[in-house]
N, C-alpha and C. Protein backbone atom coordinates (compact mmCIF):
# COMPACT_ATOMS: atom_id res chain seq x y z
N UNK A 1 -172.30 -201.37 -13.13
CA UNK A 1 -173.17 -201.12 -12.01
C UNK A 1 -173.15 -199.63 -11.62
N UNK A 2 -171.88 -198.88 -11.89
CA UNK A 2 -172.07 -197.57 -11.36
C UNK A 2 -172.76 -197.11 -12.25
N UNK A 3 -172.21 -197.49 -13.69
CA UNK A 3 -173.20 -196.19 -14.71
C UNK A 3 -174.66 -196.50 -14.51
N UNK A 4 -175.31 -197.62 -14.05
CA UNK A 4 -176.18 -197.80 -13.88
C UNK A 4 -177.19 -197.06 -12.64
N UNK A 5 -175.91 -196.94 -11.79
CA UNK A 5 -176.70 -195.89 -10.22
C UNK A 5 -176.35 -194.29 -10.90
N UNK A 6 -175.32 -193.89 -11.75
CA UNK A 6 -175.53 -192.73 -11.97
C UNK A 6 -176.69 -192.43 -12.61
N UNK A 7 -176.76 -192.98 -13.93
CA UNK A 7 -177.98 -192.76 -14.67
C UNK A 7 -178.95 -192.68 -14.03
N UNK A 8 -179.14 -193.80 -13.01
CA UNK A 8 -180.95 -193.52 -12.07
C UNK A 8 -180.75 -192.65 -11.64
N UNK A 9 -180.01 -191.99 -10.98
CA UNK A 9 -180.43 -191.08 -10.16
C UNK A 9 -179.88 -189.55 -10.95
N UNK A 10 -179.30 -189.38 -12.08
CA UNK A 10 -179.70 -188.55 -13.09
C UNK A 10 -181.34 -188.51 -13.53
N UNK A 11 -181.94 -189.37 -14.02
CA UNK A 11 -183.26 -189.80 -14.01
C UNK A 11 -184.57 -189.02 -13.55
N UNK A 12 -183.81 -189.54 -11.85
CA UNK A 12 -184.37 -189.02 -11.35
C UNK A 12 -184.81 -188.03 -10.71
N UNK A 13 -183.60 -187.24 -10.96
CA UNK A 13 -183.17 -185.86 -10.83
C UNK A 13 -184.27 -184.88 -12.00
N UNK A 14 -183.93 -185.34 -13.31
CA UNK A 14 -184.99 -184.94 -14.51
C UNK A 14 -186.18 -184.74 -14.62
N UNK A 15 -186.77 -185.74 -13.46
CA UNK A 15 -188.26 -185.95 -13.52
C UNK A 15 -188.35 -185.16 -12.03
N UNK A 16 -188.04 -185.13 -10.85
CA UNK A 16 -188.37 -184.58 -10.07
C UNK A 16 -188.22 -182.76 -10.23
N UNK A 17 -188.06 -182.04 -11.12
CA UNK A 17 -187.84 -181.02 -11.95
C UNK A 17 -188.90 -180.26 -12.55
N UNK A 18 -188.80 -179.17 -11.94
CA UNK A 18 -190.63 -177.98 -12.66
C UNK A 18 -190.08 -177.27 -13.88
N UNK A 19 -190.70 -176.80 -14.72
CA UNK A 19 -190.66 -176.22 -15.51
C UNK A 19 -191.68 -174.81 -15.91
N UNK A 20 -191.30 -173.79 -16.41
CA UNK A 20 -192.55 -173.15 -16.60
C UNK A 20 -191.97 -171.83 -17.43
N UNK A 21 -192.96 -171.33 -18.52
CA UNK A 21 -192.79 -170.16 -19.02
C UNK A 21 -193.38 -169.01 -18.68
N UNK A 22 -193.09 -167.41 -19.16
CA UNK A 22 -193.70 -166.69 -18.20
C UNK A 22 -193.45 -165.18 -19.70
N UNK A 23 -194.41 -165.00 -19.93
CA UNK A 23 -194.86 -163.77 -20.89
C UNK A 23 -195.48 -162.79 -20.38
N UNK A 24 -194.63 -161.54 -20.15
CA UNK A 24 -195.47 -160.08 -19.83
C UNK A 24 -195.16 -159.07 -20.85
N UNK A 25 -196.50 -158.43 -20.63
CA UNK A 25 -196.65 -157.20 -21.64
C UNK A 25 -195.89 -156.54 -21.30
N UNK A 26 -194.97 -156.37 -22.38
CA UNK A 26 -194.30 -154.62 -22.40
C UNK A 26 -194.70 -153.58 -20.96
N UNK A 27 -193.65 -152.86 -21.20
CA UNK A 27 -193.89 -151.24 -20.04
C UNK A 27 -195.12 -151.73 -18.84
N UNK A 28 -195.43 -153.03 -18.48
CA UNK A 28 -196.47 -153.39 -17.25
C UNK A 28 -195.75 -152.45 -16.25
N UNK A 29 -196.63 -152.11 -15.08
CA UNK A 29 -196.08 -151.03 -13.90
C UNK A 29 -196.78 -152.25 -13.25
N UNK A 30 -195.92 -153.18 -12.59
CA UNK A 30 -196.33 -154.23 -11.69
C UNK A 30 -196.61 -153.06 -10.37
N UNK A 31 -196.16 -152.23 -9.76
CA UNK A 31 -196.56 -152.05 -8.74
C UNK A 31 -197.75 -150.95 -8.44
N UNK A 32 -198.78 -150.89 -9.52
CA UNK A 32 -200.26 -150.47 -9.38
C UNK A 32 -200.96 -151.51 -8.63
N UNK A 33 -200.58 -152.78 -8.93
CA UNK A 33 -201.62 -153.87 -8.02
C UNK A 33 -201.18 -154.28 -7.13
N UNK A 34 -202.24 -153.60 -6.28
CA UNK A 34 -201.74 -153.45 -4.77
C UNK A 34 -202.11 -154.39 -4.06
N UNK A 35 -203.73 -155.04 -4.65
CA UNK A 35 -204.55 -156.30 -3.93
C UNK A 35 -204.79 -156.77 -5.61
N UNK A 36 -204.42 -158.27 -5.13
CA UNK A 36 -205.41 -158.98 -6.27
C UNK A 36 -206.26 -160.14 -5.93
N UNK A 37 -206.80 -160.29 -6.76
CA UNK A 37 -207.91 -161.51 -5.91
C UNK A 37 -207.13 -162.91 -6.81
N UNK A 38 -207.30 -163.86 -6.24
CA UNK A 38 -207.42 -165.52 -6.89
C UNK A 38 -208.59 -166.11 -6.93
N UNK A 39 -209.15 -166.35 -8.33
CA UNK A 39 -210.26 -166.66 -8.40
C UNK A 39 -210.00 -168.54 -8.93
N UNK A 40 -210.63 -169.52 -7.96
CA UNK A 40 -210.53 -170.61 -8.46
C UNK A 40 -210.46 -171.29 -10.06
N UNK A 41 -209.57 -171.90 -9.95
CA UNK A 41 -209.22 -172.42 -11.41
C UNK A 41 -209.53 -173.14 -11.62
N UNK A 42 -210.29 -173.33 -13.32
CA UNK A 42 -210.64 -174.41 -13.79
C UNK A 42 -209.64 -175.96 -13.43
N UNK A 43 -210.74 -176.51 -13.43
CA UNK A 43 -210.67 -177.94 -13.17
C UNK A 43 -209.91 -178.71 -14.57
N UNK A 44 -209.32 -179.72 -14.20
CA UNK A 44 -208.77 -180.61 -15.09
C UNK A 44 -209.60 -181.17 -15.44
N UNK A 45 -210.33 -181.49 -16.65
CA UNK A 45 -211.81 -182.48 -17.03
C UNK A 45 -212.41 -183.91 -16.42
N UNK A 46 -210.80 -184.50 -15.62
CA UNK A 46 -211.97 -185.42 -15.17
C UNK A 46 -211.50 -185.82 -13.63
N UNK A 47 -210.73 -184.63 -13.05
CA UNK A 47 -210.32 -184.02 -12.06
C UNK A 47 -211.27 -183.30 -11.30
N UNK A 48 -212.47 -183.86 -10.10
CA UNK A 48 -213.53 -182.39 -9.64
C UNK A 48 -212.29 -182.12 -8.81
N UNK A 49 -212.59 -180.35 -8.48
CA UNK A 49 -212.04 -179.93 -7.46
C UNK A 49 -210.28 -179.41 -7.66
N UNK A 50 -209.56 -180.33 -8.60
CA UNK A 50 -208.27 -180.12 -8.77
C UNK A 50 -207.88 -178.54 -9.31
N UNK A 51 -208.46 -177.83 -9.79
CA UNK A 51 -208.28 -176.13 -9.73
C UNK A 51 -208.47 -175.67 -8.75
N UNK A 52 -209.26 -175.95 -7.71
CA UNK A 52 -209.63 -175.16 -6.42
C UNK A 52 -208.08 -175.90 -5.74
N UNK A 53 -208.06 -176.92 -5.58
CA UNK A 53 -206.59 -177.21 -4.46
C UNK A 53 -205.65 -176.66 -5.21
N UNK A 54 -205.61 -176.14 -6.60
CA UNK A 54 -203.88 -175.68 -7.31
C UNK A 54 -204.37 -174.03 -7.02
N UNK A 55 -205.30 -173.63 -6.87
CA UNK A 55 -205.65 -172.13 -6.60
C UNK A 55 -205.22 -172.20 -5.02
N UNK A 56 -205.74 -173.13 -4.09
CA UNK A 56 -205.02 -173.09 -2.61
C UNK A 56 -203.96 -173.21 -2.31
N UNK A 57 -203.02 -174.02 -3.65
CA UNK A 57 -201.57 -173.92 -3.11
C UNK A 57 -201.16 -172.89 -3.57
N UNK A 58 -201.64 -172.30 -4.80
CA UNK A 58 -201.29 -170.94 -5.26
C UNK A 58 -201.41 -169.57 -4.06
N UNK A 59 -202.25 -169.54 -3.65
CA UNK A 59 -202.89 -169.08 -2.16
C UNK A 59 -201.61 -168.93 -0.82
N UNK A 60 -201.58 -170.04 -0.71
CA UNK A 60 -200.61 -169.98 0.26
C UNK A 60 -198.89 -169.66 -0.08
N UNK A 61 -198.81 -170.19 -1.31
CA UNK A 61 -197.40 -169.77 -1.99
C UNK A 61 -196.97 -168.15 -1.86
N UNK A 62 -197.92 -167.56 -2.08
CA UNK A 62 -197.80 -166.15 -2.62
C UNK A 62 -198.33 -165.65 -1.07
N UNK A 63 -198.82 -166.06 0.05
CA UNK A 63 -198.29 -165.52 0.93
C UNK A 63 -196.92 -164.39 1.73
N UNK A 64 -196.33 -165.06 1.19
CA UNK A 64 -195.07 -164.87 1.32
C UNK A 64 -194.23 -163.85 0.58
N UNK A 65 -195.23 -163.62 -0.03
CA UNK A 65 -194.82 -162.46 -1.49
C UNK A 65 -195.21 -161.46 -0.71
N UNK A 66 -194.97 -160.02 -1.67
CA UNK A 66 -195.27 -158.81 -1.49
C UNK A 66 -197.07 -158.18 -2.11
N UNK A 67 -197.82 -159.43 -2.52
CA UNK A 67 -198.51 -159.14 -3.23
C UNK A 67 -199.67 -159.29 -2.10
N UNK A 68 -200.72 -158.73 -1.58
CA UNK A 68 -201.65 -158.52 -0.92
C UNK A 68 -202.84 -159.01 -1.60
N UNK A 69 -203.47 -160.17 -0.79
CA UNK A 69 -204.35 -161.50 -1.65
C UNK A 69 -205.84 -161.17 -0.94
N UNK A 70 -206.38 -161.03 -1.83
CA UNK A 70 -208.40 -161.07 -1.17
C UNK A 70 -208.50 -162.41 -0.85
N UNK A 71 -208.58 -163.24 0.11
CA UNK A 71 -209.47 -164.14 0.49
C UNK A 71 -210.18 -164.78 -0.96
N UNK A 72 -210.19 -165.82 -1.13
CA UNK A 72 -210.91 -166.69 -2.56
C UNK A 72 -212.68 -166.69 -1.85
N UNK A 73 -212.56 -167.41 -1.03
CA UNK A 73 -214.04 -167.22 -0.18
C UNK A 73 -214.84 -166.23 -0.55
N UNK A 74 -214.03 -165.34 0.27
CA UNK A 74 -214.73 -163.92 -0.43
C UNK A 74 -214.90 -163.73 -1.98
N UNK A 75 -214.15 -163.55 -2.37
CA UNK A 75 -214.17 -163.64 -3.65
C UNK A 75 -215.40 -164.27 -4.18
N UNK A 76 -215.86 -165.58 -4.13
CA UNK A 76 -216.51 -166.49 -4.67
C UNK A 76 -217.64 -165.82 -4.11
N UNK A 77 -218.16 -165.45 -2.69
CA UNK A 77 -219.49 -165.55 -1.97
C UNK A 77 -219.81 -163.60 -2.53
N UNK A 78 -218.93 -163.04 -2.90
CA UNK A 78 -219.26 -161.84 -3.80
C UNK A 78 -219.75 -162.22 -4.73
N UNK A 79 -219.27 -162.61 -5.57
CA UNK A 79 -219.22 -163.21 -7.55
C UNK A 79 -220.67 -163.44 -7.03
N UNK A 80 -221.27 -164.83 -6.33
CA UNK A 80 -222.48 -165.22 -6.05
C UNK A 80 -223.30 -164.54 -5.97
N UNK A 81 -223.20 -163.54 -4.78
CA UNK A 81 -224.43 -162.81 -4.74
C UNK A 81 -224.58 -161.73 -5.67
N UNK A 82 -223.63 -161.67 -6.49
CA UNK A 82 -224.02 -160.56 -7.72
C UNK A 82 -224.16 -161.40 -8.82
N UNK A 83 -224.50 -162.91 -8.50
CA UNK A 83 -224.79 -163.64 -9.82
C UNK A 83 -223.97 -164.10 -10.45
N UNK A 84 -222.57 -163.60 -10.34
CA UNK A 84 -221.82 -163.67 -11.50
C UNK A 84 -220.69 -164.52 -11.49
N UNK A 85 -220.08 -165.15 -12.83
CA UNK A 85 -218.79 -166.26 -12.77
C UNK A 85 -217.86 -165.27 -13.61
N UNK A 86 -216.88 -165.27 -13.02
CA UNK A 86 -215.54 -164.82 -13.52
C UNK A 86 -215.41 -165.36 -15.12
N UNK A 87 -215.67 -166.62 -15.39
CA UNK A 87 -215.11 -167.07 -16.55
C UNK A 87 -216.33 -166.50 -17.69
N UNK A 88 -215.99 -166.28 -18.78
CA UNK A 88 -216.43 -165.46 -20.00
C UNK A 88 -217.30 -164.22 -20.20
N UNK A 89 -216.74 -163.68 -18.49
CA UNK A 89 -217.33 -162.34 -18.48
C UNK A 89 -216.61 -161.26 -18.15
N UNK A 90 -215.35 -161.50 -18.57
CA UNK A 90 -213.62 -160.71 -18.11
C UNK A 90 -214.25 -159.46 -19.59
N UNK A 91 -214.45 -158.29 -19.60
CA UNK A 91 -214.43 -157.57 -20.84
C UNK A 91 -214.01 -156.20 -20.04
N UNK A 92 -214.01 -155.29 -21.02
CA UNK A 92 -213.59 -153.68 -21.00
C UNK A 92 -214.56 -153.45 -19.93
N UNK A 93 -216.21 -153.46 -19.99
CA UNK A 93 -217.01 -153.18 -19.24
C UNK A 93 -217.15 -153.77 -17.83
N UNK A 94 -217.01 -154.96 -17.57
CA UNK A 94 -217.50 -155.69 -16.51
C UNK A 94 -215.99 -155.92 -15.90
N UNK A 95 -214.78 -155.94 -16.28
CA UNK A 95 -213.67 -156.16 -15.28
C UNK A 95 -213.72 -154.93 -14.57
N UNK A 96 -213.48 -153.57 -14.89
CA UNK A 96 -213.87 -152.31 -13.68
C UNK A 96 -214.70 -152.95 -12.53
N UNK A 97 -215.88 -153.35 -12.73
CA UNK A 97 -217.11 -153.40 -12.09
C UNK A 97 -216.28 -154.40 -11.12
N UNK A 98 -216.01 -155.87 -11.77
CA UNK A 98 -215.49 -156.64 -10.66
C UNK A 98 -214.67 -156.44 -9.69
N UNK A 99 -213.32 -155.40 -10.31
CA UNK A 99 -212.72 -154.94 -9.80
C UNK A 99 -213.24 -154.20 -8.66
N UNK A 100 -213.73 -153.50 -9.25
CA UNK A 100 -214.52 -152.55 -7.77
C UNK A 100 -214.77 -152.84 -6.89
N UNK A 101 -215.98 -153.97 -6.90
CA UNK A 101 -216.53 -154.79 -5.93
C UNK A 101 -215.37 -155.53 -5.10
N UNK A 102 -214.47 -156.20 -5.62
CA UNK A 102 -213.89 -157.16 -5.32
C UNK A 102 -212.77 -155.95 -4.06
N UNK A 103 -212.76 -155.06 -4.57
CA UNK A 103 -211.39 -153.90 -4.10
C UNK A 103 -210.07 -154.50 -4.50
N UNK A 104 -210.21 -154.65 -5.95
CA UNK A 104 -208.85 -155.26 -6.36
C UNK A 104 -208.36 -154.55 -7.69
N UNK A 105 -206.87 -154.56 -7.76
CA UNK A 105 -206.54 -154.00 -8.88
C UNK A 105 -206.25 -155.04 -10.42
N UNK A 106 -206.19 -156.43 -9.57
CA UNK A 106 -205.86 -157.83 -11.04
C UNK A 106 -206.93 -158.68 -10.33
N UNK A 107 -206.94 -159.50 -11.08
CA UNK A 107 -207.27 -160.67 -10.77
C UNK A 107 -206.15 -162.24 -11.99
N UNK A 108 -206.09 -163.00 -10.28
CA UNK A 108 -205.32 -164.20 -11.24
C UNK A 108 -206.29 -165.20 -11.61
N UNK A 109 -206.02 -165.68 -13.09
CA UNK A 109 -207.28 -166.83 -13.13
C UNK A 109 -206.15 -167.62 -13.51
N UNK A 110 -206.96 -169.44 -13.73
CA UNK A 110 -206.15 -170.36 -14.02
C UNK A 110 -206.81 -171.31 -14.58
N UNK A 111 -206.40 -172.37 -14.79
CA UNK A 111 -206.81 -173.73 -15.21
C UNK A 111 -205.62 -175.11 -14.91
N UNK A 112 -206.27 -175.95 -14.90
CA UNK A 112 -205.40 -177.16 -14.77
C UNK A 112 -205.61 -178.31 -16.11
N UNK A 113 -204.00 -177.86 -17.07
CA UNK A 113 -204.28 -178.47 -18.33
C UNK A 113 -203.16 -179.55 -18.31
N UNK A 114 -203.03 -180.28 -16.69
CA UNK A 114 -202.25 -182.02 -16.94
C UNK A 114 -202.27 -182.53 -15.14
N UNK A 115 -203.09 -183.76 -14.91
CA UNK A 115 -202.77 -184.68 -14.17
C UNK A 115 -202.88 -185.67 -14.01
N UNK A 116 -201.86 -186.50 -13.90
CA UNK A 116 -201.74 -187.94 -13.99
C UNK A 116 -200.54 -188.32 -13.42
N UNK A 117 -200.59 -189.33 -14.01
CA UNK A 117 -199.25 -190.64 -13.75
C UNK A 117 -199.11 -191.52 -15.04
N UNK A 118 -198.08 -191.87 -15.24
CA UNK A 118 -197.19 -192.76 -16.26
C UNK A 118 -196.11 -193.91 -15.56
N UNK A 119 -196.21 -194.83 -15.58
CA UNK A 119 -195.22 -195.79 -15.06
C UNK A 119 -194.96 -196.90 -16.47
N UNK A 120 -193.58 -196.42 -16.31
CA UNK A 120 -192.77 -196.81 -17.22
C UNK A 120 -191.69 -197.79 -16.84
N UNK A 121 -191.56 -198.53 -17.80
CA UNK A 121 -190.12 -199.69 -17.59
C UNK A 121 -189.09 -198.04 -17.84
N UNK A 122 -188.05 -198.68 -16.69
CA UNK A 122 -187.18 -197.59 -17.04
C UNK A 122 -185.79 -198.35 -17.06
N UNK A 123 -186.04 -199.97 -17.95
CA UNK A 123 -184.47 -200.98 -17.41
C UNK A 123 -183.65 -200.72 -18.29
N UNK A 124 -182.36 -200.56 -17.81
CA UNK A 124 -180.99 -199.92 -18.33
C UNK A 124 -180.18 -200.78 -19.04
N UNK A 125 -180.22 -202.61 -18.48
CA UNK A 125 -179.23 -203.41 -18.78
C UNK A 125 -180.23 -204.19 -19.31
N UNK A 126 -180.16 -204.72 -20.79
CA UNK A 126 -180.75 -205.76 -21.67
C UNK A 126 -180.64 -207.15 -20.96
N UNK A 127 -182.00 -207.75 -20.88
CA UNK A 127 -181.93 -209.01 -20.23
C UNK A 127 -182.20 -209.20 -18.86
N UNK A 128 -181.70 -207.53 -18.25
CA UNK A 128 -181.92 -207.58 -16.55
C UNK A 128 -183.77 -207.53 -16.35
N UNK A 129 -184.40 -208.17 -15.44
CA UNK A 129 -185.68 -207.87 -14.80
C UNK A 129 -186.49 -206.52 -15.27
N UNK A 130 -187.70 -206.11 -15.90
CA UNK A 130 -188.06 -205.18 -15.70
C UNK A 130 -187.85 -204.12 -14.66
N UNK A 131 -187.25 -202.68 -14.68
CA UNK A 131 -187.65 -201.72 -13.46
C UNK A 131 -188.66 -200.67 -14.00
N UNK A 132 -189.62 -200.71 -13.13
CA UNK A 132 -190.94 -200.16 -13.08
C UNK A 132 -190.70 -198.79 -12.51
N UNK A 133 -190.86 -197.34 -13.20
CA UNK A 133 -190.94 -196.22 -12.45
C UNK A 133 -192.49 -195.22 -12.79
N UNK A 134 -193.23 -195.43 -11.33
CA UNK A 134 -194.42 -193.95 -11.81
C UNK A 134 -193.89 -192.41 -11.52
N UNK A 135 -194.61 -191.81 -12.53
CA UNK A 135 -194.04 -190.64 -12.43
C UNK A 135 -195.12 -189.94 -12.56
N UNK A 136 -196.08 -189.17 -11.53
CA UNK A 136 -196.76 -188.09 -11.39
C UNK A 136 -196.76 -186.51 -11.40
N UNK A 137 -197.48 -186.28 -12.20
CA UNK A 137 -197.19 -185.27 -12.96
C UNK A 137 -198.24 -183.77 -13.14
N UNK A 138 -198.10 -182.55 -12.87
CA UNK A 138 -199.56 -181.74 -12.87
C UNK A 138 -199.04 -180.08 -13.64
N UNK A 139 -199.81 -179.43 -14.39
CA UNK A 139 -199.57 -178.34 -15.46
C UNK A 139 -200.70 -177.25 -14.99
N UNK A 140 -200.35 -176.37 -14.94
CA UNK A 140 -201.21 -175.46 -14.62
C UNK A 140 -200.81 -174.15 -15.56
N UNK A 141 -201.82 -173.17 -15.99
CA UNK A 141 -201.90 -171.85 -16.43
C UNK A 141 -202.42 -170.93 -15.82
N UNK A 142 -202.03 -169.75 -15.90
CA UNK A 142 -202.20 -168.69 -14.95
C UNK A 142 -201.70 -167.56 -15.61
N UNK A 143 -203.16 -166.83 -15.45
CA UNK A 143 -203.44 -165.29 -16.13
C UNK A 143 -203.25 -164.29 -14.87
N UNK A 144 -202.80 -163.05 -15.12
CA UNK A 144 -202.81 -162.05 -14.20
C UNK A 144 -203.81 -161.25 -15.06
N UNK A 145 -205.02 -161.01 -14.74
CA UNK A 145 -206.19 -159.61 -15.84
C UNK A 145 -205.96 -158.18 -14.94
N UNK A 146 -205.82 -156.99 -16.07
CA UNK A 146 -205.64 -156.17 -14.98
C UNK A 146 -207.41 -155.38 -15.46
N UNK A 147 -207.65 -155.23 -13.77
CA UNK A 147 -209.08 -154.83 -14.08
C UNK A 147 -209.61 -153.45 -14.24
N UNK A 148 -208.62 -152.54 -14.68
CA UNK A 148 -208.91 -151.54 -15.41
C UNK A 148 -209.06 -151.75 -16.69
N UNK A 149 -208.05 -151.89 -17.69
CA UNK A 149 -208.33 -152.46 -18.75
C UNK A 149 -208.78 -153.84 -19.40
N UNK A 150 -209.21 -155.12 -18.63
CA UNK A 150 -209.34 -156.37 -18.79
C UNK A 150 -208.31 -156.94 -19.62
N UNK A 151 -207.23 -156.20 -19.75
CA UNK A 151 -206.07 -157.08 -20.60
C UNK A 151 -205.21 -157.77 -19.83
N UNK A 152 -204.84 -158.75 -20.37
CA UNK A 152 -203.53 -159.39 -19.86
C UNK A 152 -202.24 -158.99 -19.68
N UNK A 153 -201.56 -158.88 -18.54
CA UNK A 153 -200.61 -158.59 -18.03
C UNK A 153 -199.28 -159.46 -17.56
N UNK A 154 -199.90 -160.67 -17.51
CA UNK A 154 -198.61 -161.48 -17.56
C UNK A 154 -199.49 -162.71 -17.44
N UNK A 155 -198.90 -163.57 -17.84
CA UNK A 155 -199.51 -165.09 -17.88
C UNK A 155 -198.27 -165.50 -18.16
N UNK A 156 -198.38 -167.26 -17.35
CA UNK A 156 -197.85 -168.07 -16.80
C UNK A 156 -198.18 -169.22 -17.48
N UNK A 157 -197.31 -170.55 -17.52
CA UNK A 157 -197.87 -172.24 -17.56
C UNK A 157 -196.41 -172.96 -16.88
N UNK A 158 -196.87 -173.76 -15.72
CA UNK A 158 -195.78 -174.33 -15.38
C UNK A 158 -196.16 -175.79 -15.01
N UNK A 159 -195.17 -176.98 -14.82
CA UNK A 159 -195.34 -178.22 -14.77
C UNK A 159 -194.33 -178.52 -13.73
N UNK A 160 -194.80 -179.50 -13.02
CA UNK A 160 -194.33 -179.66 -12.04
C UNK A 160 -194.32 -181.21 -12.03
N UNK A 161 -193.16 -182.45 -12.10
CA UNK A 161 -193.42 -183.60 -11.54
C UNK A 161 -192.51 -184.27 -10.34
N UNK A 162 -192.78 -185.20 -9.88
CA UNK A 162 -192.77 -186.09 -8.43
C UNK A 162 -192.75 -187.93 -8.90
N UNK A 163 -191.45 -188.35 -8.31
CA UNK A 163 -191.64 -189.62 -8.67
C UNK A 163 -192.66 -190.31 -7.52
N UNK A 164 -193.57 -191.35 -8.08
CA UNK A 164 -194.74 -192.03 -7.42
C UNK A 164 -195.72 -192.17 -7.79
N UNK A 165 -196.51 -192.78 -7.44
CA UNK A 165 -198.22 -192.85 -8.19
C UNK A 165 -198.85 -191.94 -7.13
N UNK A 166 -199.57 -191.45 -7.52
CA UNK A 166 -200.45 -190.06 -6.29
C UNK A 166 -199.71 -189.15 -6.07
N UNK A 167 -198.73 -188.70 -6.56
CA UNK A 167 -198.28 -187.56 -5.60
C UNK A 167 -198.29 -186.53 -6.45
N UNK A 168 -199.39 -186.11 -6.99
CA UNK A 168 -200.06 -184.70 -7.90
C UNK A 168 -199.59 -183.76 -6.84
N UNK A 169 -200.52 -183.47 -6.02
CA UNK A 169 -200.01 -182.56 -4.70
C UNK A 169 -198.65 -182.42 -4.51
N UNK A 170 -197.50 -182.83 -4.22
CA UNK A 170 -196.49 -182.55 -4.56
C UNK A 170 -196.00 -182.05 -5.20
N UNK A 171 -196.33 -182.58 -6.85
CA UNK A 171 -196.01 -181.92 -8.46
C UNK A 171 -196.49 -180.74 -8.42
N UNK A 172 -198.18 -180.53 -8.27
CA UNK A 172 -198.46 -179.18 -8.19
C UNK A 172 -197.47 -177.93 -7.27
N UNK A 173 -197.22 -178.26 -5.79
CA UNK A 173 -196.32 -177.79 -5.22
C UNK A 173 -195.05 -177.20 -6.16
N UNK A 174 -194.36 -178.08 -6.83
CA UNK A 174 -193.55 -177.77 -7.55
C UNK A 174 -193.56 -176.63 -8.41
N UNK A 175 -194.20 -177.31 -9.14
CA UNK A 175 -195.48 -176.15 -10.39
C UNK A 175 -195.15 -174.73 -9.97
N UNK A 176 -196.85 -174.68 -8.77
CA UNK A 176 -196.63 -174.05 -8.04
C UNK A 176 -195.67 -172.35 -7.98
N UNK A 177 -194.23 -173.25 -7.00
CA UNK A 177 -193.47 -172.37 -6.54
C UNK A 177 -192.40 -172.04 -7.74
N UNK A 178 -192.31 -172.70 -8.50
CA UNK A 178 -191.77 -172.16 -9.60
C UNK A 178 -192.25 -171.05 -10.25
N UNK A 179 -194.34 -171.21 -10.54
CA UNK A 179 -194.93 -169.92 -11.06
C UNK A 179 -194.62 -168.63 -9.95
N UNK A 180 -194.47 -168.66 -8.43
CA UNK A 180 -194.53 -167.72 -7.60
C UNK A 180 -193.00 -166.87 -7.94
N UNK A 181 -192.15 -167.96 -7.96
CA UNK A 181 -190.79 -167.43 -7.87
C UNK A 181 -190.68 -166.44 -9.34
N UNK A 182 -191.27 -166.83 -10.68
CA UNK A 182 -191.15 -165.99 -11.47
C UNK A 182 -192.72 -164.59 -11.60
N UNK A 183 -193.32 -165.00 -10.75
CA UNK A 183 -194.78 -163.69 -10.81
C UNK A 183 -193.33 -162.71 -9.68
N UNK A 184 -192.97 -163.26 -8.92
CA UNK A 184 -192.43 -162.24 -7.74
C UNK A 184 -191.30 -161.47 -8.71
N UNK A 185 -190.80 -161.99 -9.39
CA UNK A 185 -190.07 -161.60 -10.16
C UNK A 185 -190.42 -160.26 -11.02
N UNK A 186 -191.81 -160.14 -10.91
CA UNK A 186 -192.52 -158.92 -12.02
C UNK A 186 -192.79 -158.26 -11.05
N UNK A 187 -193.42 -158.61 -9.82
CA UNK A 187 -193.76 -157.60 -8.88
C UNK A 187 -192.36 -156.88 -8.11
């Protein structure tokens, strides 16, 4: 019976646990970007909306940082009235321009590439009752572009899960503050 309460709650220790990797270019001078904008992140495919709430928790996370954030609003109701979408128009020519407009020195983009849930038998002792565990779960990627040169400067992917059915929001949270704790780390 004990190895049985250790193990669960080893378990569950495992799964309630973020993860995330974090690649920057060589000689980056993190402290040229002084403002950057967050531009809403792609959506999970059959997720509406789930990039815009992981861009808002991203938003509020980095509050707290040293990094000085444009408003997404703004952001978006600019892009608009100059026509334009951030996604497959990041180049040598047109990141200056955005930049400009925007009064920013990066911009972070993203996507959301995992959310769900899995509930699994998780029974320990042969013969005992099924035990049923969901485990919700959410992955996000995240580019820093620097908009002088439109190259990449550091990019991110982190995962974040939460035991329960629904509790993405949470996981993302996780996610999340794990990506903040290592971007703060460059800045």
């Amino acid at each position: 019976m004990v190895k049985k309460v250790i193990f669960l709650n080893l378990l569950i220790f495992l799964i309630n646990c973020s993860s995330s990797e974090v690649f920057v270019k060589p000689n980056t001078n993190f402290k040229k970007y002084k403002r950057v904008a967050i531009y809403n992140f792609l959506d999970y495919p059959i997720i509406p909306n789930s990039g815009r709430q992981l861009a808002d928790i991203l938003s509020m996370n980095l509050l707290g940082s040293n990094i000085d954030l444009v408003d997404r609003s703004a952001t978006e109701t600019l892009m608009k009235e100059w026509k334009m979408s951030l996604s497959g128009i990041l180049d040598e020519k047109t990141t200056p321009v955005i930049g400009n407009l925007l009064g920013v020195q990066a911009i972070l983009l993203g996507s959301v590439n995992e959310w769900g849930s899995v509930t699994q038998n998780i029974q320990i002792v042969q013969g005992s009752p099924p035990a049923y565990m969901t485990v919700s779960s959410v992955g996000i990627t995240v580019k820093l572009i620097d908009c002088e040169t439109a190259g990449i400067v550091w990019a991110a992917n982190a995962r974040g899960t939460e035991v329960g059915p629904n509790q993405h929001t949470s996981a993302a949270n996780k996610a999340v503050k794990n990506l903040v704790k290592k971007l703060n780390k460059s800045f």
